[in-house]
N, C-alpha and C. Protein backbone atom coordinates (compact mmCIF):
# COMPACT_ATOMS: atom_id res chain seq x y z
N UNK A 1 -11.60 11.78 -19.31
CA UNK A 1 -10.43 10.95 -19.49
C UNK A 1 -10.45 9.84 -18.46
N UNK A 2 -10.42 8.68 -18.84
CA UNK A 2 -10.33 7.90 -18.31
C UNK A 2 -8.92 7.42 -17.33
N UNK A 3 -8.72 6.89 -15.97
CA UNK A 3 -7.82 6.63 -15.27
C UNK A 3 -7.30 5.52 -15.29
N UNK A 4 -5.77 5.42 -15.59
CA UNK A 4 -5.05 3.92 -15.83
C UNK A 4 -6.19 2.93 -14.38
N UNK A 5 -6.17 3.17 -12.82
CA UNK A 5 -6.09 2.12 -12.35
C UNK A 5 -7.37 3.31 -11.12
N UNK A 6 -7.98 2.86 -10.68
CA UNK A 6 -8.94 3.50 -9.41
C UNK A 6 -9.00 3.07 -8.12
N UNK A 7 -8.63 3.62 -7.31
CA UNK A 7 -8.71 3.45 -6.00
C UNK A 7 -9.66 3.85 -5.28
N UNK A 8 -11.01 3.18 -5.45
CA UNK A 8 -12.11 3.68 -4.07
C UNK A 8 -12.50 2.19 -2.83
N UNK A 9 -13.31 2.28 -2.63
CA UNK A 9 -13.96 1.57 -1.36
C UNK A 9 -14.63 -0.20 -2.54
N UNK A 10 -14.47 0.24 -3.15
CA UNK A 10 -15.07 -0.88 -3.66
C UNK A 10 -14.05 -1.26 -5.08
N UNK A 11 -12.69 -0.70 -5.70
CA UNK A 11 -12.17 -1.51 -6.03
C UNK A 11 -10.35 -0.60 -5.44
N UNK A 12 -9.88 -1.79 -5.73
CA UNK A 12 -8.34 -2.36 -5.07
C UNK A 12 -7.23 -1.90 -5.99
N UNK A 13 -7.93 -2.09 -7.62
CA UNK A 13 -6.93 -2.74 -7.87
C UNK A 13 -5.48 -1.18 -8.15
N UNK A 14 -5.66 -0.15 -8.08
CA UNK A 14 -4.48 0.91 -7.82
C UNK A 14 -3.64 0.39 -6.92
N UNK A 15 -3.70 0.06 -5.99
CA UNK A 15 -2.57 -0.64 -4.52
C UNK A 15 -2.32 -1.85 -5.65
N UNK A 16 -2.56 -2.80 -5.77
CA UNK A 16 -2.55 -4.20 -6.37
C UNK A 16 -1.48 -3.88 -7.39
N UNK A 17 -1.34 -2.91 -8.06
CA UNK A 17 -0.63 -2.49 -9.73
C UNK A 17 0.84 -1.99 -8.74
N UNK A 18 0.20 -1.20 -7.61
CA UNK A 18 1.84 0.06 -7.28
C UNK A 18 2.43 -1.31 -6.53
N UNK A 19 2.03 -2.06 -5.71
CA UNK A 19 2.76 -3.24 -5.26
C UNK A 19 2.97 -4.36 -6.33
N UNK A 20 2.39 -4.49 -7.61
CA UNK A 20 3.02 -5.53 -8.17
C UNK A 20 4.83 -4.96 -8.98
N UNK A 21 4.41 -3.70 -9.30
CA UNK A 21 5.47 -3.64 -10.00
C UNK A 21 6.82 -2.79 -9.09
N UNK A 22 6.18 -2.55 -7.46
CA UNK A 22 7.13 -2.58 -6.64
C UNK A 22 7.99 -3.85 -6.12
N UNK A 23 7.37 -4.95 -6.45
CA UNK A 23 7.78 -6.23 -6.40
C UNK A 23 9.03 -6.59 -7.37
N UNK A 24 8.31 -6.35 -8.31
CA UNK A 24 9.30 -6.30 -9.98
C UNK A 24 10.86 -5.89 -9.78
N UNK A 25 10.15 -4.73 -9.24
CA UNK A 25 11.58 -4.02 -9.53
C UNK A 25 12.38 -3.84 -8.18
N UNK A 26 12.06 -3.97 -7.15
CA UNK A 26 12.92 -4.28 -5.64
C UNK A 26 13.76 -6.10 -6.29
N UNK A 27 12.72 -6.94 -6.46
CA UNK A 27 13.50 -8.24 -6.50
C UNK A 27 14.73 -8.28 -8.03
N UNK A 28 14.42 -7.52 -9.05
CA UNK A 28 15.18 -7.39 -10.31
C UNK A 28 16.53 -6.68 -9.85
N UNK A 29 16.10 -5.46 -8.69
CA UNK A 29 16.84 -4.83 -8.47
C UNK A 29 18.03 -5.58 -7.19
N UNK A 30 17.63 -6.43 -6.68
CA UNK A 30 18.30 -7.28 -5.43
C UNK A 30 19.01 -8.13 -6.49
N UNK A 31 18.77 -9.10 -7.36
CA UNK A 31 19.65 -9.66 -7.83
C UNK A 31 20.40 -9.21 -9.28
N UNK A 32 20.36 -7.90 -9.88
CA UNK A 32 21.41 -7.08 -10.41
C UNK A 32 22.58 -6.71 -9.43
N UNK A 33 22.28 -6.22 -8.58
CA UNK A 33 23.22 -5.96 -7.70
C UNK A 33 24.67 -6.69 -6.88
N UNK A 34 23.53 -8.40 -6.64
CA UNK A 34 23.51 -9.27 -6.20
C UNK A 34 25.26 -9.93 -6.96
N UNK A 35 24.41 -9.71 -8.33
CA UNK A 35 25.28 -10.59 -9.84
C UNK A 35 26.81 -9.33 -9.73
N UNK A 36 25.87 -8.02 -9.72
CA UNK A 36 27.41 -7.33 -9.85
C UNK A 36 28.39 -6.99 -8.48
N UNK A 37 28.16 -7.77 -7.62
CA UNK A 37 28.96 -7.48 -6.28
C UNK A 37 29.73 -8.57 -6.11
N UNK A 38 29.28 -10.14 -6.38
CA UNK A 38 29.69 -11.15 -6.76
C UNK A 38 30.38 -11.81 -7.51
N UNK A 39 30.49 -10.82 -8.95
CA UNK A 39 30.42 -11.16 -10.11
C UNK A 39 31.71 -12.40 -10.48
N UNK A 40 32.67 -12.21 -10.34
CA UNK A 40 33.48 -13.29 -9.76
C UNK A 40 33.59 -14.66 -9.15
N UNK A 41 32.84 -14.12 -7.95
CA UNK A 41 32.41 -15.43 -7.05
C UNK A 41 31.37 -16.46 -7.17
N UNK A 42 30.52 -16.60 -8.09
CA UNK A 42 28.69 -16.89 -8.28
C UNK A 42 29.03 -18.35 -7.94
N UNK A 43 28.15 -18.62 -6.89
CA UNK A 43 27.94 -20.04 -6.52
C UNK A 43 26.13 -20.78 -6.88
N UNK A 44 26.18 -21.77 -6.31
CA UNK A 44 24.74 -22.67 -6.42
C UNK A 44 23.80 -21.45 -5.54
N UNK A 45 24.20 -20.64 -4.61
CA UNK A 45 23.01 -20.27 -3.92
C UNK A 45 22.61 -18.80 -5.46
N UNK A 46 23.13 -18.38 -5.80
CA UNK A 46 23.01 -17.35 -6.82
C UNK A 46 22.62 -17.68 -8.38
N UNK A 47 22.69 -19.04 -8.22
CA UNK A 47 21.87 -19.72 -9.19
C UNK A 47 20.42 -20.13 -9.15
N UNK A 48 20.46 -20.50 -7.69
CA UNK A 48 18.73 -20.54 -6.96
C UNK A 48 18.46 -19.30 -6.81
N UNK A 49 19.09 -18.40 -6.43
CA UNK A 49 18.22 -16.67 -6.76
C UNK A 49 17.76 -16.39 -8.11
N UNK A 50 18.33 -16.73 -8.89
CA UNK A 50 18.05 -16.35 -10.44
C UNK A 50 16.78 -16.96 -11.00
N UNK A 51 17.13 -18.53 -10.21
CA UNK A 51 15.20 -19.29 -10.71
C UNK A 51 14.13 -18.79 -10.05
N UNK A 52 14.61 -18.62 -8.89
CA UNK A 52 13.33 -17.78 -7.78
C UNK A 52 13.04 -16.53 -8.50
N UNK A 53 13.65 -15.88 -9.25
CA UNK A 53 13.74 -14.34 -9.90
C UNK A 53 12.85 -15.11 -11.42
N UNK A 54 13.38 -15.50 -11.96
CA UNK A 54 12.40 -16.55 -12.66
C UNK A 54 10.89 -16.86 -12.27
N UNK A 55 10.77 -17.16 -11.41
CA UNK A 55 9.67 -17.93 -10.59
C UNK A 55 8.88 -16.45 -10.70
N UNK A 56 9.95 -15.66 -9.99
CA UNK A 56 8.84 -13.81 -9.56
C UNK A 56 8.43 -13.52 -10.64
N UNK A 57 9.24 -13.51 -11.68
CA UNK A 57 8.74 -13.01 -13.32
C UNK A 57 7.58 -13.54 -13.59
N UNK A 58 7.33 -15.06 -13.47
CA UNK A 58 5.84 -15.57 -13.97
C UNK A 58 4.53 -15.51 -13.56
N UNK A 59 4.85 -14.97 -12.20
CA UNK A 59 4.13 -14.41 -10.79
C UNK A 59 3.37 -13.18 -11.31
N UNK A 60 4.50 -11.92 -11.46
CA UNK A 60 4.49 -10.67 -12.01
C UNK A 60 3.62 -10.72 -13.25
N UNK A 61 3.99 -11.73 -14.13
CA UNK A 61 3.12 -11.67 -15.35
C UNK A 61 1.81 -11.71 -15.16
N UNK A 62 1.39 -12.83 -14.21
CA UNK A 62 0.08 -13.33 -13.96
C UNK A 62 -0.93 -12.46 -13.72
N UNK A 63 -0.08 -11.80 -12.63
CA UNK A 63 -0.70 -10.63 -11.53
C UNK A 63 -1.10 -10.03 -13.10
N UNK A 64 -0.59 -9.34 -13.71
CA UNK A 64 -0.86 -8.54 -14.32
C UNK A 64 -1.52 -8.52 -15.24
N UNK A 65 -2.03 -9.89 -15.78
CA UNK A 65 -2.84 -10.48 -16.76
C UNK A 65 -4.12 -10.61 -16.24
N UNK A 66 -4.04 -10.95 -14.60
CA UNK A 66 -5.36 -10.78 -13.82
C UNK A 66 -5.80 -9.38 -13.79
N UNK A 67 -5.14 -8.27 -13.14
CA UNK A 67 -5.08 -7.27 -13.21
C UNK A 67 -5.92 -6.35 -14.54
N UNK A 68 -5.29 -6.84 -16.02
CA UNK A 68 -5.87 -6.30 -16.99
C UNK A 68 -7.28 -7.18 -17.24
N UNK A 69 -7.81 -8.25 -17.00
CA UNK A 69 -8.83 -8.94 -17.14
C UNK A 69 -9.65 -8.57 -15.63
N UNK A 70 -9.32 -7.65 -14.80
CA UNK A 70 -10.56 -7.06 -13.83
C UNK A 70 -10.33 -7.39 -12.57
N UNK A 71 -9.16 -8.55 -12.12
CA UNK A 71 -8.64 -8.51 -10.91
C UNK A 71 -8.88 -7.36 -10.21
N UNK A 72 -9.51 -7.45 -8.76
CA UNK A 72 -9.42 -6.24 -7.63
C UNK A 72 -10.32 -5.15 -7.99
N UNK A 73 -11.28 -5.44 -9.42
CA UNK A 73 -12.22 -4.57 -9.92
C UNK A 73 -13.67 -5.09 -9.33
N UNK A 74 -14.86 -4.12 -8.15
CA UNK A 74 -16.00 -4.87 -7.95
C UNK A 74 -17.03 -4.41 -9.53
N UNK A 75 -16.66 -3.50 -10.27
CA UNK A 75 -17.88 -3.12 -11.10
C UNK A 75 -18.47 -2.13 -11.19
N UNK A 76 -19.02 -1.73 -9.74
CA UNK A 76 -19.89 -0.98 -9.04
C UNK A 76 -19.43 0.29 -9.47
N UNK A 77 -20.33 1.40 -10.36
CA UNK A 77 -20.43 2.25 -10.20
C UNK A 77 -19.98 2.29 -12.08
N UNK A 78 -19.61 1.41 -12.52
CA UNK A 78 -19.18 1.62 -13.90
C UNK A 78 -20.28 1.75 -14.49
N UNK A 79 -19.81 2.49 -16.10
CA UNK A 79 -20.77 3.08 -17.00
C UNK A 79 -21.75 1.50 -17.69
N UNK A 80 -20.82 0.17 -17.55
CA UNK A 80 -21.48 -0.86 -18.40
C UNK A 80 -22.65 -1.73 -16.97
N UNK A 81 -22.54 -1.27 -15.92
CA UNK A 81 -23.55 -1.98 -14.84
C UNK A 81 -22.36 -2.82 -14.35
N UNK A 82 -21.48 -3.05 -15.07
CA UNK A 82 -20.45 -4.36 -14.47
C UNK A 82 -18.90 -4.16 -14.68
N UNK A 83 -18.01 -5.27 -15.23
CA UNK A 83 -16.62 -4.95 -15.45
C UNK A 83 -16.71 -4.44 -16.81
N UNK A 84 -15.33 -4.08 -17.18
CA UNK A 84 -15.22 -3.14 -18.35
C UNK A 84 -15.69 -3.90 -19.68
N UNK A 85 -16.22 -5.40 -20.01
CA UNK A 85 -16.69 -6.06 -20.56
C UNK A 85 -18.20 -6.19 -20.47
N UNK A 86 -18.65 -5.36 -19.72
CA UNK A 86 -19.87 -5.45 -19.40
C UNK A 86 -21.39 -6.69 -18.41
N UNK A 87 -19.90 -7.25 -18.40
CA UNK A 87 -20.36 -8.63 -17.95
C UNK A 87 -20.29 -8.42 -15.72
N UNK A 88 -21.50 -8.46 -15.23
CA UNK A 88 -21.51 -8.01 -14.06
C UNK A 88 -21.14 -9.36 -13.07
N UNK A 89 -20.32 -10.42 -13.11
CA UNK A 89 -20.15 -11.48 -13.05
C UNK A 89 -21.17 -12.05 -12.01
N UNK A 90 -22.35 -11.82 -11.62
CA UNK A 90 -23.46 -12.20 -10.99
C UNK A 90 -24.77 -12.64 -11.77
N UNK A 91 -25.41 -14.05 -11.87
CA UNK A 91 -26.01 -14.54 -12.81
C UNK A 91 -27.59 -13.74 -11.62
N UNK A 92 -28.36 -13.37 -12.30
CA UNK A 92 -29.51 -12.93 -11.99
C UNK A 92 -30.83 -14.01 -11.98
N UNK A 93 -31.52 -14.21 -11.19
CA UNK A 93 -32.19 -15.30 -10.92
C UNK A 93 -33.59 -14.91 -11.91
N UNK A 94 -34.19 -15.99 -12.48
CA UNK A 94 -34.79 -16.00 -13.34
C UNK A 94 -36.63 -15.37 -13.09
C-alpha cells in the first residue's frame, strides 16, 4: 500500500503537506473568529484581513498543486528511477 506523503532523508514533502494545511486552517481559523467577535463592529482593517486570507488561499492552492506535481520529492529510491512520472528530472549526458 502505498503512503499519502513520505518522510525520509531525501524527500520533505510529509512536513511540507502537515505545515501547509496547518497554515490553512490556523489563518481560516483566526479570521472566523476574528468576523464572529467583531461581528458588529467590522472596519477597513478586517477587510484587509479577509484579502490577505484571500491572498493565503491562492498560496495554499499553489503549495498544493506543487506538492501533487512532486514538490519536496528527490526521486531517489522510487520504483520508476525518478518522480512518480517517471521522469528523473536530470538530463543524462550523451
Amino acid at each position: 500500500m502505498a503512503r499519502f506523503a513520505v518522510s525520509n532523508e531525501h524527500d520533505h514533502s510529509a512536513a511540507l503537506w502537515i505545515m501547509t494545511f496547518l497554515l490553512l486552517s490556523y489563518t481560516t481559523l483566526t479570521i472566523l473568529v476574528r468576523g464572529f467577535v467583531k461581528f458588529s463592529m467590522l472596519g477597513l482593517d478586517d477587510g484587509v484581513a479577509c484579502l490577505a486570507q484571500l491572498l493565503t488561499y491562492g498560496n495554499v492552492f499553489s503549495i498544493i498543486y506543487a506538492l501533487v506535481h512532486g514538490l519536496a520529492r528527490s526521486g531517489v529510491g522510487d520504483e520508476n528511477g525518478g518522480t512518480s512520472d517517471g521522469y528523473a528530472g536530470v538530463s543524462k549526458a550523451p
